[in-house]
N, C-alpha and C. Protein backbone atom coordinates (compact mmCIF):
# COMPACT_ATOMS: atom_id res chain seq x y z
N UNK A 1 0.83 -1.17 0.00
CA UNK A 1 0.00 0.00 0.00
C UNK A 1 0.88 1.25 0.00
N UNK A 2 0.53 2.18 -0.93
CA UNK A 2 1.18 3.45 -0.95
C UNK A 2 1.14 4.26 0.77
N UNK A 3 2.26 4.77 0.89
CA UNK A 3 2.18 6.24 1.99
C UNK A 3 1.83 7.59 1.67
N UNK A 4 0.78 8.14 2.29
CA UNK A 4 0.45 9.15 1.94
C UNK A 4 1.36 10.48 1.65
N UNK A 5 2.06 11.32 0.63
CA UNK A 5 2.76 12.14 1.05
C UNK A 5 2.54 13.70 0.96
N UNK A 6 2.38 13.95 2.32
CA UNK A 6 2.01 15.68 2.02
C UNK A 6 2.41 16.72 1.46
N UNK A 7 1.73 17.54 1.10
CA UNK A 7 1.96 18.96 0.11
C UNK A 7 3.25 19.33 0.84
N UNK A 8 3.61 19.53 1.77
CA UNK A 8 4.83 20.32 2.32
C UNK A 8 5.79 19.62 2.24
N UNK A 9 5.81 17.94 2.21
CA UNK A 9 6.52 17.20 1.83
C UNK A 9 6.82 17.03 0.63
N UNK A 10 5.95 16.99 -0.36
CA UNK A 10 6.05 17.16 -2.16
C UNK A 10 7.07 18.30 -2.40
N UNK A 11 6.13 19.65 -1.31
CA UNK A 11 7.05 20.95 -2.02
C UNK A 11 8.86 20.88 -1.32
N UNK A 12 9.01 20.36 -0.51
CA UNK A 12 10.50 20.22 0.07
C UNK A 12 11.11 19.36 -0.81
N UNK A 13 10.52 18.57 -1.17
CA UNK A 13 11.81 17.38 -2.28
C UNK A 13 11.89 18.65 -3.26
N UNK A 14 10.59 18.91 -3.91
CA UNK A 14 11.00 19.55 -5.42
C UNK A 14 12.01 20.87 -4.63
N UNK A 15 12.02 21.30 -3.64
CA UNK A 15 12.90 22.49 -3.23
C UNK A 15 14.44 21.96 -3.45
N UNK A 16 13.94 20.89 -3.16
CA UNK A 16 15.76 19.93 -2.72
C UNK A 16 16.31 19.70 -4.06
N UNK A 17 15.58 19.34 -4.91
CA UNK A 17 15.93 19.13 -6.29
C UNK A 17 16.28 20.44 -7.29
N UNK A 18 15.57 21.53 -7.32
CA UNK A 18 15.88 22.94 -7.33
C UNK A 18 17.25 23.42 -7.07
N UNK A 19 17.49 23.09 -5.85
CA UNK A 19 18.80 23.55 -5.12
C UNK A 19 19.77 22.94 -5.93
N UNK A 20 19.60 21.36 -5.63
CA UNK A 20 20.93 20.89 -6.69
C UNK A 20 20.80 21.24 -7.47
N UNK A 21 19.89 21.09 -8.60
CA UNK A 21 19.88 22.16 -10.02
C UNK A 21 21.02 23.12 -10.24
N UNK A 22 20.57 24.15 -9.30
CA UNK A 22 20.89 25.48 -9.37
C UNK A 22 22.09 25.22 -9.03
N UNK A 23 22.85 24.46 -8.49
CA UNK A 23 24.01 24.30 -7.42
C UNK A 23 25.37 24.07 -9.02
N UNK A 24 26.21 24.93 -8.63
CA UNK A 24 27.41 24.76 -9.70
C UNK A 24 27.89 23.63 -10.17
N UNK A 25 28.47 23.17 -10.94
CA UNK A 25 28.76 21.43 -10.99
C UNK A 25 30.30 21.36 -10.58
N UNK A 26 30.94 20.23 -9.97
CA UNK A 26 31.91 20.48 -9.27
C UNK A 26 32.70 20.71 -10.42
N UNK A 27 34.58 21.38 -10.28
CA UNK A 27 35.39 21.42 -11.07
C UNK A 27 35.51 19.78 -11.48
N UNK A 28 36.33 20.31 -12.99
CA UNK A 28 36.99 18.99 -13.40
C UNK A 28 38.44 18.50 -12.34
N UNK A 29 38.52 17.34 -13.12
CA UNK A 29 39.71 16.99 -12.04
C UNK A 29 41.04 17.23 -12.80
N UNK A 30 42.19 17.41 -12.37
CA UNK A 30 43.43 18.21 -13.38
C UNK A 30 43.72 16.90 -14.13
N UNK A 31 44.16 17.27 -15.43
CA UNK A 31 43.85 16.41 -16.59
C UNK A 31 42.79 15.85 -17.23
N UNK A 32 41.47 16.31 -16.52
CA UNK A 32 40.59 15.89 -17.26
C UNK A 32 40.03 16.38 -18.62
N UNK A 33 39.72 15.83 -19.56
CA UNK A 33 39.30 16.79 -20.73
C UNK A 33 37.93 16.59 -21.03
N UNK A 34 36.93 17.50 -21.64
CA UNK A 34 35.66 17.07 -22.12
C UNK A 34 36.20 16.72 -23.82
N UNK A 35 35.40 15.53 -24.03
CA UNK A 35 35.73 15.24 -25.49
C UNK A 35 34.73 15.00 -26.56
N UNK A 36 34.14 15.64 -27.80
CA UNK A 36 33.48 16.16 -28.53
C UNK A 36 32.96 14.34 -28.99
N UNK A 37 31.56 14.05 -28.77
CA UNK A 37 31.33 12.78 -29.50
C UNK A 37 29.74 13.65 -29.78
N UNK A 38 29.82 13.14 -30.93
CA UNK A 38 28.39 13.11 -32.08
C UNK A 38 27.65 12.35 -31.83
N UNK A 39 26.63 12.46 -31.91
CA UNK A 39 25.89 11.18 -31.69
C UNK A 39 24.30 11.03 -32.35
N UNK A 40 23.88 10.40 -33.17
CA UNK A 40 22.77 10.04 -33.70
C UNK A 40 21.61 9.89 -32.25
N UNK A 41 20.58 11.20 -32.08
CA UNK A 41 19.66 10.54 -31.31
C UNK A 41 17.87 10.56 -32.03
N UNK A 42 18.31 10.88 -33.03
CA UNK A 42 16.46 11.29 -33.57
C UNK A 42 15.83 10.06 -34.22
N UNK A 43 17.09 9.05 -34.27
CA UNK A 43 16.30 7.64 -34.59
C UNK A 43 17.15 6.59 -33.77
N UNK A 44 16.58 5.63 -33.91
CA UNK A 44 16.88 4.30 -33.12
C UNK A 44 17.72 3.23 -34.22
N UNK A 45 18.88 2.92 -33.87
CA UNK A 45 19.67 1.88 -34.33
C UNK A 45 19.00 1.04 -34.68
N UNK A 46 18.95 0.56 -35.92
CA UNK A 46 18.85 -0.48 -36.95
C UNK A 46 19.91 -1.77 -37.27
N UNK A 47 20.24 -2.31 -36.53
CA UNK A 47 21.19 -3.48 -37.28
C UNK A 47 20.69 -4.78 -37.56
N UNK A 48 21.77 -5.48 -38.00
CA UNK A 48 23.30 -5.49 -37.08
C UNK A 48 23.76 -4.90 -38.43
N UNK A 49 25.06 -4.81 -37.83
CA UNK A 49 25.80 -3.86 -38.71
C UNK A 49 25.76 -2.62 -39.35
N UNK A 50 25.89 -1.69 -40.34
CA UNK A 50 25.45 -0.57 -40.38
C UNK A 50 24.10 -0.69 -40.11
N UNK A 51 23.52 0.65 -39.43
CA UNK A 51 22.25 1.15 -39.19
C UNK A 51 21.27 1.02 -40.72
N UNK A 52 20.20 0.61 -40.43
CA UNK A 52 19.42 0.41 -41.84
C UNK A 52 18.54 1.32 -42.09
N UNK A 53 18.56 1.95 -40.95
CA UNK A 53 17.21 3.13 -40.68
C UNK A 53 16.76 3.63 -41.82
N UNK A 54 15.67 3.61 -42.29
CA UNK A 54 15.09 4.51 -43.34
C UNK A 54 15.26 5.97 -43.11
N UNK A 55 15.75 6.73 -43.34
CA UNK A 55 15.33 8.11 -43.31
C UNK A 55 15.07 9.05 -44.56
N UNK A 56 13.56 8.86 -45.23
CA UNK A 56 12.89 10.07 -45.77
C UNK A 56 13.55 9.26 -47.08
N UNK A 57 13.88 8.01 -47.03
CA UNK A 57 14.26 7.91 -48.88
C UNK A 57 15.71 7.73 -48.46
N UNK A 58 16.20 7.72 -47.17
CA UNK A 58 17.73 7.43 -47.77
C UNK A 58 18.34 6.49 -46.17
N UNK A 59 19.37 5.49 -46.65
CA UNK A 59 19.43 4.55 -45.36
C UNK A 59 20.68 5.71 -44.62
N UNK A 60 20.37 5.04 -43.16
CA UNK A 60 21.11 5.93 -42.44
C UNK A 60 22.93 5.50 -43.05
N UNK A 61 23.20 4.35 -42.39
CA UNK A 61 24.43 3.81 -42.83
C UNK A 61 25.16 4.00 -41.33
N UNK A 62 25.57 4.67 -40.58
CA UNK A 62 26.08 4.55 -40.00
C UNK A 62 26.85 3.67 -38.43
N UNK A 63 27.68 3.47 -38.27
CA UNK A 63 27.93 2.88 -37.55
C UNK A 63 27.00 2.55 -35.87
N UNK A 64 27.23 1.47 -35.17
CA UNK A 64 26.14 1.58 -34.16
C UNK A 64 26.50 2.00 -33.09
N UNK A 65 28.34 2.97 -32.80
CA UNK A 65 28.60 3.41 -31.63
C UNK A 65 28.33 4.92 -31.87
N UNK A 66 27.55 5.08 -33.03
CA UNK A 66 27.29 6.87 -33.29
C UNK A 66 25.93 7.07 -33.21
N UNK A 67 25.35 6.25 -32.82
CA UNK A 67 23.94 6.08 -32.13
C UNK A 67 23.76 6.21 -30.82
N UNK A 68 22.89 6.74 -30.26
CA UNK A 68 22.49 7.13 -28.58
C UNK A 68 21.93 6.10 -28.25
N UNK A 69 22.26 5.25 -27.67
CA UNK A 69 21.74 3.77 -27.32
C UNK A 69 20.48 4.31 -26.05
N UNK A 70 19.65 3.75 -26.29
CA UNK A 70 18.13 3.92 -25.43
C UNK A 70 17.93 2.55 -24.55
N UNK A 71 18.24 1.32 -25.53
CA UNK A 71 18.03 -0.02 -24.56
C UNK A 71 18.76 -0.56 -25.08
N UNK A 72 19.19 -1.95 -24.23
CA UNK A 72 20.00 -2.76 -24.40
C UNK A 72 19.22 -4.19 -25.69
N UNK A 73 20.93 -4.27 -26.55
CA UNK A 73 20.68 -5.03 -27.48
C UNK A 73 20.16 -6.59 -27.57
């Protein structure tokens, strides 16, 4: 059976969640780098092997690590 949870209780999580939001993200760590990856997310991987995806008249082709994986294969 569910627990009831009150309005002042609802509004304190979403406060808590807010806060982290807003809250800076920690520094990187020295040597760390951000590194530029592309990634196919407006369709879903087609395989095996190149992507078969139809798109609009033309196959995607591309590989399946340049795809945004959603679920497991």
């Amino acid at each position: 059976m569910r627990r009831r949870v009150s309005r002042r209780e609802i509004v304190a999580r979403l406060e808590a969640v807010e806060a982290q939001l807003a809250a800076r993200p920690t520094a990187p760590l020295s040597g760390q780098q951000a590194l530029p990856v592309a990634t196919i997310g407006h369709h879903a991987y087609e395989g095996p092997g190149p992507c078969r995806a139809n798109l609009f008249g033309q196959v995607c082709g591309a590989h399946r690590d340049a795809h945004q994986i959603t679920q497991t294969d």
